[in-house]
PDB file of N, CA and C in Angstrom:
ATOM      1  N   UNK A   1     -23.483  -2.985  11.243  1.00  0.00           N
ATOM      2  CA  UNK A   1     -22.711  -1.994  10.525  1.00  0.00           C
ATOM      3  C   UNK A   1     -21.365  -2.550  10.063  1.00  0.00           C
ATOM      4  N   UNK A   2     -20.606  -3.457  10.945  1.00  0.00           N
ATOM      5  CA  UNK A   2     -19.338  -3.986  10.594  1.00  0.00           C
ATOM      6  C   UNK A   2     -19.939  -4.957   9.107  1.00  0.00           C
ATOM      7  N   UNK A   3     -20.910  -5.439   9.366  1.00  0.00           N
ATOM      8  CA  UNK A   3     -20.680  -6.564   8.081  1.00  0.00           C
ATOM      9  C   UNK A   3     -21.226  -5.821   6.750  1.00  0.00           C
ATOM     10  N   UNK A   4     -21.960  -3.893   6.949  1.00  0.00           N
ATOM     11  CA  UNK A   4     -22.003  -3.650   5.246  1.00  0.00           C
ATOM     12  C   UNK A   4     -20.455  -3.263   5.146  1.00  0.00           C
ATOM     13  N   UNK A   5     -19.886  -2.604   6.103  1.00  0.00           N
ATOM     14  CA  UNK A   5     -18.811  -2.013   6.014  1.00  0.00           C
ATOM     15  C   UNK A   5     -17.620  -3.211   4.812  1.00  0.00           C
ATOM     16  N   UNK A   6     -17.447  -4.649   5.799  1.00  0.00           N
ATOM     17  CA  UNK A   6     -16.778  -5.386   5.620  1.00  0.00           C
ATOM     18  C   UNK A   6     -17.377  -6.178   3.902  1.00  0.00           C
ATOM     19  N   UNK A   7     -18.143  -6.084   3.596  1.00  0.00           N
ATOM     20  CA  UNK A   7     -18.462  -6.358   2.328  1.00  0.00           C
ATOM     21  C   UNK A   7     -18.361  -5.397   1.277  1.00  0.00           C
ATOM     22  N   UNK A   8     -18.728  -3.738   1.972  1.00  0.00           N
ATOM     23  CA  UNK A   8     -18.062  -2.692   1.028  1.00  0.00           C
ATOM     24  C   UNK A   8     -16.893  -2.477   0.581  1.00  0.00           C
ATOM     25  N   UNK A   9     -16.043  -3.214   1.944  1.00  0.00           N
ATOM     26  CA  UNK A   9     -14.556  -2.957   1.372  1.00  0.00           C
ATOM     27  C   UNK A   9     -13.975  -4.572  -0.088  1.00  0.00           C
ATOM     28  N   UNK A  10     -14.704  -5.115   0.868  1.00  0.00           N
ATOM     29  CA  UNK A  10     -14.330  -6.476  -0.165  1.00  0.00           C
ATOM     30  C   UNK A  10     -14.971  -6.290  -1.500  1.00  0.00           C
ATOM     31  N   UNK A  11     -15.345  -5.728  -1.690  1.00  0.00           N
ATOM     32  CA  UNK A  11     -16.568  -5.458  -2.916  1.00  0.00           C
ATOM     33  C   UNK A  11     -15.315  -4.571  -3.901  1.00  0.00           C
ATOM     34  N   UNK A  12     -14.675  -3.720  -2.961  1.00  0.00           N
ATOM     35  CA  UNK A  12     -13.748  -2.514  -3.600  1.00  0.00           C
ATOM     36  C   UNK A  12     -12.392  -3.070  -3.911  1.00  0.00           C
ATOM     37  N   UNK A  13     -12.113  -4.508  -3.140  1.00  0.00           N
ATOM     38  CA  UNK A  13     -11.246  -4.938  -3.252  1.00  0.00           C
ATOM     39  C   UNK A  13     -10.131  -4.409  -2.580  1.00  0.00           C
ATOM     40  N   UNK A  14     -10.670  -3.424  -1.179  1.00  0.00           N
ATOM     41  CA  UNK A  14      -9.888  -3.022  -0.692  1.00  0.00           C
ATOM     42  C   UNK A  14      -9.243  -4.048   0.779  1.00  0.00           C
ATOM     43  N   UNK A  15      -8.287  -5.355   0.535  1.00  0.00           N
ATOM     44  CA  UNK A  15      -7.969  -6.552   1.163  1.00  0.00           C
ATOM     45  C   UNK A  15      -7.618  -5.885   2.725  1.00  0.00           C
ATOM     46  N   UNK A  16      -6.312  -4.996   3.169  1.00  0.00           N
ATOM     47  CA  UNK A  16      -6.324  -4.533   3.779  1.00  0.00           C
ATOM     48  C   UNK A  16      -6.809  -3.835   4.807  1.00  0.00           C
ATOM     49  N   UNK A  17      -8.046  -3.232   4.313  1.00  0.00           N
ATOM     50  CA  UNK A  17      -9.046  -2.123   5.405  1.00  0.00           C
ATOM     51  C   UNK A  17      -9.795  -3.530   5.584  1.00  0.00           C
ATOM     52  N   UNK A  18     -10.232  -4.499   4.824  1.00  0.00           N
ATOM     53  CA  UNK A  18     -11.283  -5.762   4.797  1.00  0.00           C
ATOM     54  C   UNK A  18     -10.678  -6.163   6.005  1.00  0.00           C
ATOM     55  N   UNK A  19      -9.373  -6.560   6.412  1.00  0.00           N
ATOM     56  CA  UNK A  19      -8.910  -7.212   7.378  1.00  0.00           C
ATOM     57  C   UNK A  19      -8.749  -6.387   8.421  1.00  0.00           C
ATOM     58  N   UNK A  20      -8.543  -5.252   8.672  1.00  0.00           N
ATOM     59  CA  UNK A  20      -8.831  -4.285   9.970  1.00  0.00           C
ATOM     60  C   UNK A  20     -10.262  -3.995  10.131  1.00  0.00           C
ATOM     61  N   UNK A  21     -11.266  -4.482   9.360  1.00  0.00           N
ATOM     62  CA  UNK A  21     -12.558  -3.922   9.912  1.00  0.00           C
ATOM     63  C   UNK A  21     -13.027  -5.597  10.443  1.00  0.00           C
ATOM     64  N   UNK A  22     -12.659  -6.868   9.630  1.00  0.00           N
ATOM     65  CA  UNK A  22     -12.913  -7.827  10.662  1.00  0.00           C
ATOM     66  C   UNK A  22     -12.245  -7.809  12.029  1.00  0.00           C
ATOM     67  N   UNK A  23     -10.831  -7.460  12.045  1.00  0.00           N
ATOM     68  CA  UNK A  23      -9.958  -7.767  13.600  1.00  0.00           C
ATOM     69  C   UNK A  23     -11.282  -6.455  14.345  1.00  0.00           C
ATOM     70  N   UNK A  24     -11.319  -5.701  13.717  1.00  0.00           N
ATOM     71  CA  UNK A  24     -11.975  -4.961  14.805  1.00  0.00           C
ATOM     72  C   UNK A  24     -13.097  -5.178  15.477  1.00  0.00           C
ATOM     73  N   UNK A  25     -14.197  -6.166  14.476  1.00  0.00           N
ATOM     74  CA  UNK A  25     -14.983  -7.355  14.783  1.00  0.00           C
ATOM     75  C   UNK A  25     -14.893  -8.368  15.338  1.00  0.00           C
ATOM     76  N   UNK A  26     -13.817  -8.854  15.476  1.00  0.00           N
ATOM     77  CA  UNK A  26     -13.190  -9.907  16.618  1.00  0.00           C
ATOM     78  C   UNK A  26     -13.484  -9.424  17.407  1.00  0.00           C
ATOM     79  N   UNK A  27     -12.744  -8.036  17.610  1.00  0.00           N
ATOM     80  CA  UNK A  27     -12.170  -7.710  19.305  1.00  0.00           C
ATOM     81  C   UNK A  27     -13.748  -6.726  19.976  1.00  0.00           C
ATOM     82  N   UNK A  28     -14.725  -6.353  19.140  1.00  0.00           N
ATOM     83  CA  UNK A  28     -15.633  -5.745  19.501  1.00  0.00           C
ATOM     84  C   UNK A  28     -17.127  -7.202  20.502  1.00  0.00           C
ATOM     85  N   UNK A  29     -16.484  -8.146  19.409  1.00  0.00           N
ATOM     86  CA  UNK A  29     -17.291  -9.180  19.509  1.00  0.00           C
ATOM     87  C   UNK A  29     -16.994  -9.825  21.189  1.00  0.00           C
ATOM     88  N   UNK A  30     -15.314 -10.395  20.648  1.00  0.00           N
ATOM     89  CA  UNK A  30     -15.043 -10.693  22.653  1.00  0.00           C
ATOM     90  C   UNK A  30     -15.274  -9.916  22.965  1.00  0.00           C
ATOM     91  N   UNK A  31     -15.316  -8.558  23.242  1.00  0.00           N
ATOM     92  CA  UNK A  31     -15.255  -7.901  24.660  1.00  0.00           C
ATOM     93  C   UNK A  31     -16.980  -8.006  24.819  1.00  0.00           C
ATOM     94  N   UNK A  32     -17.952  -8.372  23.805  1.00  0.00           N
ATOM     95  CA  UNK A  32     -19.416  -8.564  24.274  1.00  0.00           C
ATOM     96  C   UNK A  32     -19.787  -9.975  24.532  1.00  0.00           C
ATOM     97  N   UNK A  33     -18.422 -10.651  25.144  1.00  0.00           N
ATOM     98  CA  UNK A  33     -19.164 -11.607  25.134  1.00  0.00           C
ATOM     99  C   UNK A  33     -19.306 -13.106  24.022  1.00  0.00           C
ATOM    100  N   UNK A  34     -19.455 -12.379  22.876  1.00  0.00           N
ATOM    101  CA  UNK A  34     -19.953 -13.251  21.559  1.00  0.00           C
ATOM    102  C   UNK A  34     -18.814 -13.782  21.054  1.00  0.00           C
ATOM    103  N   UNK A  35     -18.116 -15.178  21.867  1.00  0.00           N
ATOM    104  CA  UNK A  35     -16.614 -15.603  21.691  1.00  0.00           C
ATOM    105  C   UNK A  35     -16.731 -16.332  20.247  1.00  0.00           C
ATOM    106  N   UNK A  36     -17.951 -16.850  19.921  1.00  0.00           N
ATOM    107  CA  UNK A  36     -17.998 -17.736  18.584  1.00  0.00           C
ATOM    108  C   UNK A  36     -18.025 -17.000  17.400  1.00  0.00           C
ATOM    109  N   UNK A  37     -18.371 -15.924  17.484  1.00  0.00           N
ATOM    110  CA  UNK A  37     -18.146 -14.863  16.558  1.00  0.00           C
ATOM    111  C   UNK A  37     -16.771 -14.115  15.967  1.00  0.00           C
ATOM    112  N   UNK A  38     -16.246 -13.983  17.463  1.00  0.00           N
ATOM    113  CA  UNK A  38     -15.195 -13.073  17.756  1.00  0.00           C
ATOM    114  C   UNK A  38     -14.233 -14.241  16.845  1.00  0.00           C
ATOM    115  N   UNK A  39     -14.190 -15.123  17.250  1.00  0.00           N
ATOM    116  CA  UNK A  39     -13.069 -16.845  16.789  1.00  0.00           C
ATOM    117  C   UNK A  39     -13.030 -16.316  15.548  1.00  0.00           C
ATOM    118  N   UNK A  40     -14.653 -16.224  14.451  1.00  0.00           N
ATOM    119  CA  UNK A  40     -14.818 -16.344  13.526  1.00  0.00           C
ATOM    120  C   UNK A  40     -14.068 -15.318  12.778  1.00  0.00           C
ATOM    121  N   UNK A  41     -14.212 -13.733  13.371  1.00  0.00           N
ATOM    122  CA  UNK A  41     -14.276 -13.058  12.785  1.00  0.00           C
ATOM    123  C   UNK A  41     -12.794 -12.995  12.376  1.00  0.00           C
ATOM    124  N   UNK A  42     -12.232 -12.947  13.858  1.00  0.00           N
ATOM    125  CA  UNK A  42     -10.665 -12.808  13.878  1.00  0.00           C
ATOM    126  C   UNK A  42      -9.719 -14.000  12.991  1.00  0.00           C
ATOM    127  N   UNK A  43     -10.617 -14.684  12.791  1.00  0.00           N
ATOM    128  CA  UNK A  43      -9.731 -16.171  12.013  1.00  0.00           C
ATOM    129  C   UNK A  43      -9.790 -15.742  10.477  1.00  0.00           C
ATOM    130  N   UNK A  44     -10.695 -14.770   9.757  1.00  0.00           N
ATOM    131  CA  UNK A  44     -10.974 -14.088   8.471  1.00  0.00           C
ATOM    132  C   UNK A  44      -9.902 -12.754   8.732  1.00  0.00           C
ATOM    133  N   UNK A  45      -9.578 -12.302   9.763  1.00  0.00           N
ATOM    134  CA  UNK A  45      -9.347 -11.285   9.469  1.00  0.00           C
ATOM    135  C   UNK A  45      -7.430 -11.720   9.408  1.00  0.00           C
ATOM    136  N   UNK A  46      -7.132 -12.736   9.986  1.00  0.00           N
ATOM    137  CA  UNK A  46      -5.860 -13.032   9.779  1.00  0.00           C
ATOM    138  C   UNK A  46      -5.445 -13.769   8.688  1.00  0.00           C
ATOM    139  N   UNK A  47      -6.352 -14.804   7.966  1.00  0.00           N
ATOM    140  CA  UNK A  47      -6.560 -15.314   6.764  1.00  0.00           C
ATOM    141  C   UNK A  47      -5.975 -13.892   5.527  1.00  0.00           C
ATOM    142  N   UNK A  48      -6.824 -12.690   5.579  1.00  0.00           N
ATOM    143  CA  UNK A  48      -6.607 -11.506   5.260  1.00  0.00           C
ATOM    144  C   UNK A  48      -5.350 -11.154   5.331  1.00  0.00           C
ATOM    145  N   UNK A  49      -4.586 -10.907   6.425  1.00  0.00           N
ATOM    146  CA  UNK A  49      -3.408 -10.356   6.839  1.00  0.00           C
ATOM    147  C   UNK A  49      -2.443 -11.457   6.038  1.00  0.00           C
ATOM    148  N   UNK A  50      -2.487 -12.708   6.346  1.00  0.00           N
ATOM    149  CA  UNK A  50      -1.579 -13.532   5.539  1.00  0.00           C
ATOM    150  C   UNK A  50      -1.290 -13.491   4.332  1.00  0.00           C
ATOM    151  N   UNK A  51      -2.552 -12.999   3.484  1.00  0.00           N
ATOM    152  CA  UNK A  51      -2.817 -13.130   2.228  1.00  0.00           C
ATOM    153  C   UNK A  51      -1.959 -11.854   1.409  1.00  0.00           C
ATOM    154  N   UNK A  52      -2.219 -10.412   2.319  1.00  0.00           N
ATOM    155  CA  UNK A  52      -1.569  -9.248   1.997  1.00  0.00           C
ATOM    156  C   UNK A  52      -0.091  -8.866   2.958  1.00  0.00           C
ATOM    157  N   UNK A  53       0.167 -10.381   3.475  1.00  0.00           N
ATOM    158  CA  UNK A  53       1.562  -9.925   4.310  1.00  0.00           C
ATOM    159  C   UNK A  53       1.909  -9.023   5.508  1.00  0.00           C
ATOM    160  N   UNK A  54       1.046  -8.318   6.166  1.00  0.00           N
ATOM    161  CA  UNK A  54       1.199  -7.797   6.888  1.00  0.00           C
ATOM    162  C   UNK A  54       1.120  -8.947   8.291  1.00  0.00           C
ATOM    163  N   UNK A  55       2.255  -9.303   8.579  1.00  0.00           N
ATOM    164  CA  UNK A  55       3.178 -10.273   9.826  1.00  0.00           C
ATOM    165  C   UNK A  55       2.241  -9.426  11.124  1.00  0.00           C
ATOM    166  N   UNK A  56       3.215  -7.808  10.753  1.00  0.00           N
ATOM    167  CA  UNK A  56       2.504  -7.018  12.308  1.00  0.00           C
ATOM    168  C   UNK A  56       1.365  -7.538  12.885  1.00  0.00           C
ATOM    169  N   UNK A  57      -0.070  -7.232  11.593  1.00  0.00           N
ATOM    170  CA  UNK A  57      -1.414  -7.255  11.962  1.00  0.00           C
ATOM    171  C   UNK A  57      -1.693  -8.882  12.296  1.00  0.00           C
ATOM    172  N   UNK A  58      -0.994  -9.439  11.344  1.00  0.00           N
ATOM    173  CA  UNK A  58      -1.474 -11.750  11.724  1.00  0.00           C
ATOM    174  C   UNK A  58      -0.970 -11.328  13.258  1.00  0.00           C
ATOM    175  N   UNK A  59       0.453 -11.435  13.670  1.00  0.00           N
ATOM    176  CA  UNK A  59       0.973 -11.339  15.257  1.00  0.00           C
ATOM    177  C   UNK A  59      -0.462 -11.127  16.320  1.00  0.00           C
ATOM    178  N   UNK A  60      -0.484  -9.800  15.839  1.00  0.00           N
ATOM    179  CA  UNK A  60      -1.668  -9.194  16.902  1.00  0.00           C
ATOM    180  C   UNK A  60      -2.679 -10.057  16.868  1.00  0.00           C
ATOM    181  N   UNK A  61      -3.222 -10.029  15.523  1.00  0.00           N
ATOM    182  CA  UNK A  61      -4.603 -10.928  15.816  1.00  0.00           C
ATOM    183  C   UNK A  61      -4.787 -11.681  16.088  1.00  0.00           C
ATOM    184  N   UNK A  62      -3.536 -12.743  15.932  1.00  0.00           N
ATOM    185  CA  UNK A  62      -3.810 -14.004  16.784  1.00  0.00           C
ATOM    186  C   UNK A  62      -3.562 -13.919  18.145  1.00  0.00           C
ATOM    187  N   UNK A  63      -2.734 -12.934  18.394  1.00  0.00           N
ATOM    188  CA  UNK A  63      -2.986 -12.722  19.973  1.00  0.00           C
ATOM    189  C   UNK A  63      -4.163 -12.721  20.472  1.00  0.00           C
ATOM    190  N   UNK A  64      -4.647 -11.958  19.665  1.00  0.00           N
ATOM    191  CA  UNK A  64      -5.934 -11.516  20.260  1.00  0.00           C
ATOM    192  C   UNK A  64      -6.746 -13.033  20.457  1.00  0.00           C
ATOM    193  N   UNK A  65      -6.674 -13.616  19.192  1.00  0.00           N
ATOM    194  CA  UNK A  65      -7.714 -15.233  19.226  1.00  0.00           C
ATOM    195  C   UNK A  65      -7.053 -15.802  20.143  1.00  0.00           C
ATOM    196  N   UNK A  66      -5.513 -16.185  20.605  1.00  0.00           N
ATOM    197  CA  UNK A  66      -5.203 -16.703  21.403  1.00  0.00           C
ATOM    198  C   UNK A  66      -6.393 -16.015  22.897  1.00  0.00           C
ATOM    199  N   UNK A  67      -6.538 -14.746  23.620  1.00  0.00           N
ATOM    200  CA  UNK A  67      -7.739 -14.465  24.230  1.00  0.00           C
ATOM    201  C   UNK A  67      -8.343 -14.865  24.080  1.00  0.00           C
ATOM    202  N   UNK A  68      -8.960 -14.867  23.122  1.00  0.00           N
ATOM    203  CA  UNK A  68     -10.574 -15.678  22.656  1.00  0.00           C
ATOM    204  C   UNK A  68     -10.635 -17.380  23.103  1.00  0.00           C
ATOM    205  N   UNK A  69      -9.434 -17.728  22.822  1.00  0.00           N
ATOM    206  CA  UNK A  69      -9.294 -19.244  23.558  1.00  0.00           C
ATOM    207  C   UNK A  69      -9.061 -19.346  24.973  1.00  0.00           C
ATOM    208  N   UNK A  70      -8.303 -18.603  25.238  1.00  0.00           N
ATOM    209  CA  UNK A  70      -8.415 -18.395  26.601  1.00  0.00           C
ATOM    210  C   UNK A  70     -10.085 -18.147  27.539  1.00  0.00           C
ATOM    211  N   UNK A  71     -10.730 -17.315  27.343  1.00  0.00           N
ATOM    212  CA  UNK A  71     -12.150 -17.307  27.722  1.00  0.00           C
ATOM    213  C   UNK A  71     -12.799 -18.209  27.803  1.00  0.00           C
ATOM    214  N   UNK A  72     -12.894 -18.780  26.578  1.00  0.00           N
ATOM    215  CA  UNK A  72     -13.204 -20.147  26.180  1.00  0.00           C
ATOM    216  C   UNK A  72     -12.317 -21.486  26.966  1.00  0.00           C
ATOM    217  N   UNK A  73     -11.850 -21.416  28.014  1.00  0.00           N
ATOM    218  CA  UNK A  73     -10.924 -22.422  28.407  1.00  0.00           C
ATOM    219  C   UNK A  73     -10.458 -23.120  27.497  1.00  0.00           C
ATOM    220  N   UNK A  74      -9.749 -22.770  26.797  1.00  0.00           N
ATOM    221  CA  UNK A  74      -9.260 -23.672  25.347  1.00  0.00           C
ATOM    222  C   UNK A  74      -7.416 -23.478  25.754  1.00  0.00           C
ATOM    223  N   UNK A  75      -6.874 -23.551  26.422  1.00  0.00           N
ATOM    224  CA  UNK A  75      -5.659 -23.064  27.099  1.00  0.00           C
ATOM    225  C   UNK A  75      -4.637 -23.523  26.205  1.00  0.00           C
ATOM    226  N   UNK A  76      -4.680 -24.762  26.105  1.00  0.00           N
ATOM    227  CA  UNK A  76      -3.502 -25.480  25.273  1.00  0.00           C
ATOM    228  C   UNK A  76      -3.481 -24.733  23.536  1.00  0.00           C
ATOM    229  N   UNK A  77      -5.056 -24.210  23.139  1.00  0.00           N
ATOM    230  CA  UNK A  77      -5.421 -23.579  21.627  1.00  0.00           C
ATOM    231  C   UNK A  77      -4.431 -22.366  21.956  1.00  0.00           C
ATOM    232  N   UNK A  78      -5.083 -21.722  23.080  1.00  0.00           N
ATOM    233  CA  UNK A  78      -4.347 -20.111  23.130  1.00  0.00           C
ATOM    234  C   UNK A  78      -3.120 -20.412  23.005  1.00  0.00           C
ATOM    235  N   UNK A  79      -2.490 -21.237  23.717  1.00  0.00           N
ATOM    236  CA  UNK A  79      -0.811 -21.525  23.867  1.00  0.00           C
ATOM    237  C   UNK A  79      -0.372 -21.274  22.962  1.00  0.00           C
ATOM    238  N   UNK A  80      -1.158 -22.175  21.831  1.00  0.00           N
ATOM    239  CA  UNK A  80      -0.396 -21.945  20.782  1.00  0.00           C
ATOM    240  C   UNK A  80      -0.687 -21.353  19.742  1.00  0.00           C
ATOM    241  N   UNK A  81      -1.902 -20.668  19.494  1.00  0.00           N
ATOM    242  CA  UNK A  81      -1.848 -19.539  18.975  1.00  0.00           C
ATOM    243  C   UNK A  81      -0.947 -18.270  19.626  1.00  0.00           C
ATOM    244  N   UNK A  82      -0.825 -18.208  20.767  1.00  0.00           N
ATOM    245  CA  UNK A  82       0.169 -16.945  21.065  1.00  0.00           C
ATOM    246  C   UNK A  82       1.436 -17.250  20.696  1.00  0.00           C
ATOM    247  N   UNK A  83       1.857 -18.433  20.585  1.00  0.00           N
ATOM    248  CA  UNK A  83       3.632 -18.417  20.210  1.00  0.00           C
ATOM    249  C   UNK A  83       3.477 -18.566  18.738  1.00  0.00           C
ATOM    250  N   UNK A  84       2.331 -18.764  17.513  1.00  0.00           N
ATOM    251  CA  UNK A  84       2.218 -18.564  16.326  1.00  0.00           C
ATOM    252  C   UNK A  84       2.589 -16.430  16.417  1.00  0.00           C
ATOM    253  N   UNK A  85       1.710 -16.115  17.381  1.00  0.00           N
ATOM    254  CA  UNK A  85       1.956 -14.665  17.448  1.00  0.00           C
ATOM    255  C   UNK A  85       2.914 -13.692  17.842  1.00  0.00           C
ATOM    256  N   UNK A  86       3.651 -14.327  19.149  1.00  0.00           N
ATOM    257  CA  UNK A  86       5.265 -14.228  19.618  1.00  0.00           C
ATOM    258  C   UNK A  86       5.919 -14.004  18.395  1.00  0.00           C
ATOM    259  N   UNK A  87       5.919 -15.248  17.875  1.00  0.00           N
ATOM    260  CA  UNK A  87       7.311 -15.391  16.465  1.00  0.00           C
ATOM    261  C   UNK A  87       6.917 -14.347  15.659  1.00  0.00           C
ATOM    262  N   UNK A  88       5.549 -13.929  15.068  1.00  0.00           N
ATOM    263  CA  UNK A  88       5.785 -12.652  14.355  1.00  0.00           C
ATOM    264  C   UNK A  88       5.569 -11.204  14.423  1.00  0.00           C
ATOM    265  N   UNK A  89       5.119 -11.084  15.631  1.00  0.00           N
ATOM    266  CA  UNK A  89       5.488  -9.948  16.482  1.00  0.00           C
ATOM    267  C   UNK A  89       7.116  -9.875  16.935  1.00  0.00           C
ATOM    268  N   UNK A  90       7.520 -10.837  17.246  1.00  0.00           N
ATOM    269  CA  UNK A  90       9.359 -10.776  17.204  1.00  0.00           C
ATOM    270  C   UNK A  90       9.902 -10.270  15.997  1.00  0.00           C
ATOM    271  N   UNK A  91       9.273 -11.061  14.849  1.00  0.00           N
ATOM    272  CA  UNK A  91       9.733 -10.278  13.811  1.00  0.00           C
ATOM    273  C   UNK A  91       9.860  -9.166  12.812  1.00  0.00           C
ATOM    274  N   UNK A  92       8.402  -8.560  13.302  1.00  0.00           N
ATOM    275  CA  UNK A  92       8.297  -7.400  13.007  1.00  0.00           C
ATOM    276  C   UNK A  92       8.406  -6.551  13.687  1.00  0.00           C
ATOM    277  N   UNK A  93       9.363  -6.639  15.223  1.00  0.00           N
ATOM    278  CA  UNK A  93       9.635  -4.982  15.515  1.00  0.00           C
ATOM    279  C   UNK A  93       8.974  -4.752  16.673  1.00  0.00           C
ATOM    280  N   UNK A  94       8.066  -5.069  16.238  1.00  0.00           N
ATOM    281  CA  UNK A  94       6.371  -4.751  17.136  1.00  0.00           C
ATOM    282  C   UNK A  94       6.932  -5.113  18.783  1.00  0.00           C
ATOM    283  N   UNK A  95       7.303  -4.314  19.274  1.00  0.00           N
ATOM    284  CA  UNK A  95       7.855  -4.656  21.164  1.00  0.00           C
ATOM    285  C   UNK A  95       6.440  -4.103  22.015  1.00  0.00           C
ATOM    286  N   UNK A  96       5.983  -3.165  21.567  1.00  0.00           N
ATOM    287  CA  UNK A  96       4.571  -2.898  22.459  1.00  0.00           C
ATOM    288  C   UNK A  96       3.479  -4.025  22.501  1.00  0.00           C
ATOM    289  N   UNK A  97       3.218  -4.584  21.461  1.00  0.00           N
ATOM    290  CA  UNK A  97       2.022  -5.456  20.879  1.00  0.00           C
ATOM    291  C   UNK A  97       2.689  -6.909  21.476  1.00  0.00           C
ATOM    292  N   UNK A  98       4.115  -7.211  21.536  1.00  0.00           N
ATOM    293  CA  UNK A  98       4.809  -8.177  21.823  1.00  0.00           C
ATOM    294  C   UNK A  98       4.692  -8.479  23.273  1.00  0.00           C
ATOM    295  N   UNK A  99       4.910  -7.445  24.571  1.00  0.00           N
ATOM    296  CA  UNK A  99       4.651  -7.452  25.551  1.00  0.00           C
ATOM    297  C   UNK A  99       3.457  -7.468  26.184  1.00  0.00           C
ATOM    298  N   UNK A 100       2.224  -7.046  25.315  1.00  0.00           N
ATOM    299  CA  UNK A 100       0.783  -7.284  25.729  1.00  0.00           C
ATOM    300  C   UNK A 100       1.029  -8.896  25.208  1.00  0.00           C
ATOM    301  N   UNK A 101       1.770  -9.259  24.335  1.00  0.00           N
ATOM    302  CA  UNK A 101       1.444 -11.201  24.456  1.00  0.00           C
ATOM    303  C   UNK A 101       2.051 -11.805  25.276  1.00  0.00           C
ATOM    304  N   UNK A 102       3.328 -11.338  26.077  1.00  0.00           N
ATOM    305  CA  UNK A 102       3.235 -11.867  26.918  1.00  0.00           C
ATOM    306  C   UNK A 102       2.597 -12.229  28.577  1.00  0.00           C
ATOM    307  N   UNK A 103       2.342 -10.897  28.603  1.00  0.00           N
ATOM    308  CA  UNK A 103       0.827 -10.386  29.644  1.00  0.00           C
ATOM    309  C   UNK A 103       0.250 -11.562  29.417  1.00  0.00           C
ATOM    310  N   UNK A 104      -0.526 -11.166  27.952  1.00  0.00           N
ATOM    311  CA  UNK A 104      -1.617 -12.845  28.038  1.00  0.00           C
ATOM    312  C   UNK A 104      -0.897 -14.176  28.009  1.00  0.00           C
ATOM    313  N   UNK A 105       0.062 -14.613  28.243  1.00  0.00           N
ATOM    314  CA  UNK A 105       1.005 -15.932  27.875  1.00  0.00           C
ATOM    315  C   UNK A 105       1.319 -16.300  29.684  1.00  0.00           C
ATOM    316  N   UNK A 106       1.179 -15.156  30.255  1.00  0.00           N
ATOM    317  CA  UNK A 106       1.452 -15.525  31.621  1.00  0.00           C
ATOM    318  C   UNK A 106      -0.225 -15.887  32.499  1.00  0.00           C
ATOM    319  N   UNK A 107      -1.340 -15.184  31.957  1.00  0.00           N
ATOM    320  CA  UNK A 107      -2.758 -15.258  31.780  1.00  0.00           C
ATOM    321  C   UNK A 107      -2.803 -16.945  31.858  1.00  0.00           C
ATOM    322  N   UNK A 108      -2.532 -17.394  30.540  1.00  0.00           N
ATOM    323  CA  UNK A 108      -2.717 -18.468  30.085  1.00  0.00           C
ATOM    324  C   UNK A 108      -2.335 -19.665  30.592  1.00  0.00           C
ATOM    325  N   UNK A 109      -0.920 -19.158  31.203  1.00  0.00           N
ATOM    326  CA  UNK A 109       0.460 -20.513  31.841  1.00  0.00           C
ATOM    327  C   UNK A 109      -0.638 -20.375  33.088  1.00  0.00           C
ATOM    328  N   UNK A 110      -1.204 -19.265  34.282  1.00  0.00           N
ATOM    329  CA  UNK A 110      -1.966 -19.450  34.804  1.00  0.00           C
ATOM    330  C   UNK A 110      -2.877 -20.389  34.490  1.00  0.00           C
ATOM    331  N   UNK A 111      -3.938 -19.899  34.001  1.00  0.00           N
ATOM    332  CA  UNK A 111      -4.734 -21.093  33.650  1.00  0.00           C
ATOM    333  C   UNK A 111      -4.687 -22.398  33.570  1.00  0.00           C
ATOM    334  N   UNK A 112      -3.278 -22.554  32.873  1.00  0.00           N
ATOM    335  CA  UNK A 112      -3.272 -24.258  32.443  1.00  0.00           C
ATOM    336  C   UNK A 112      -2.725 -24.643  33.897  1.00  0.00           C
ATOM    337  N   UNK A 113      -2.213 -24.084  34.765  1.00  0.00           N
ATOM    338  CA  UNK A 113      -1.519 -24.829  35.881  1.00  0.00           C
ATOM    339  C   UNK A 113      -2.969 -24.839  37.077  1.00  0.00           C
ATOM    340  N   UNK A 114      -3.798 -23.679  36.348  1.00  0.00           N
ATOM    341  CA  UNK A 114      -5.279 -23.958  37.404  1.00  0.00           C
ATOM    342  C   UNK A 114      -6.218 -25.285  37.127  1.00  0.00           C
ATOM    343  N   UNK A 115      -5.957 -25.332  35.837  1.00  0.00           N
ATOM    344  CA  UNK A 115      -7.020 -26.821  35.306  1.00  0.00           C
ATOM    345  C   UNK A 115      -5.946 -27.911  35.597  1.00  0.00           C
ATOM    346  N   UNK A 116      -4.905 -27.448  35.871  1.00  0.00           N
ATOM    347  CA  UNK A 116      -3.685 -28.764  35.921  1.00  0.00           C
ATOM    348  C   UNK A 116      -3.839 -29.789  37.262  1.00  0.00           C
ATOM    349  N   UNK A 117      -4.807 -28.893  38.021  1.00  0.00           N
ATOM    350  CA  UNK A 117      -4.874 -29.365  39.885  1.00  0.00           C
ATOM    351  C   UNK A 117      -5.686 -30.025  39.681  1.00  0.00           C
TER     352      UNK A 117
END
């Protein structure tokens, strides 16, 4: 259903809803599991966000992929996808969405100091 959805909107040229119905495909995708998907989806859907400027929605979503690397033991990827996401969640305001990255940034510093032993 996400991918007639996501081609209906692109079809309409509607860039915006195109990029909230992939992030929502990201994040539907990790939470089942399907991390190669989720990478995929969420990496289109911020491509999207860049393209139409919305900082807020790129911030989040790469938070979110930063997760997706994280799962994936990809620790050093998440790292730095979350401080790509820090800086523009700092800049847009966004303090709720900002503090769930650092939640996952402390997730992560975990991690790397667990593979570090």
């Amino acid at each position: 259903h996400f991918a007639s959805a996501i081609e209906l909107l692109r079809e309409a040229g509607n860039r915006p809803m195109e990029a909230v119905m992939l992030g929502n495909l990201g994040h539907a995708a990790m939470d089942l599991g399907e991390l190669d998907e989720a990478h995929d989806a969420l990496l289109a859907a911020i491509e999207v966000h860049q393209e139409t400027g919305n900082q807020r929605a790129e911030g989040h979503f790469l938070a979110v992929l930063a997760d997706v690397h994280l799962r994936r033991n990809e620790v050093d990827r998440g790292l730095e996808r979350l401080g790509q996401a820090k800086a523009l969640l700092e800049r847009s305001g966004d303090t709720v969405k900002l503090a769930a990255a650092l939640a996952l940034e402390a997730k992560l510093l975990e991690a790397s100091v667990g593979s570090a032993r």
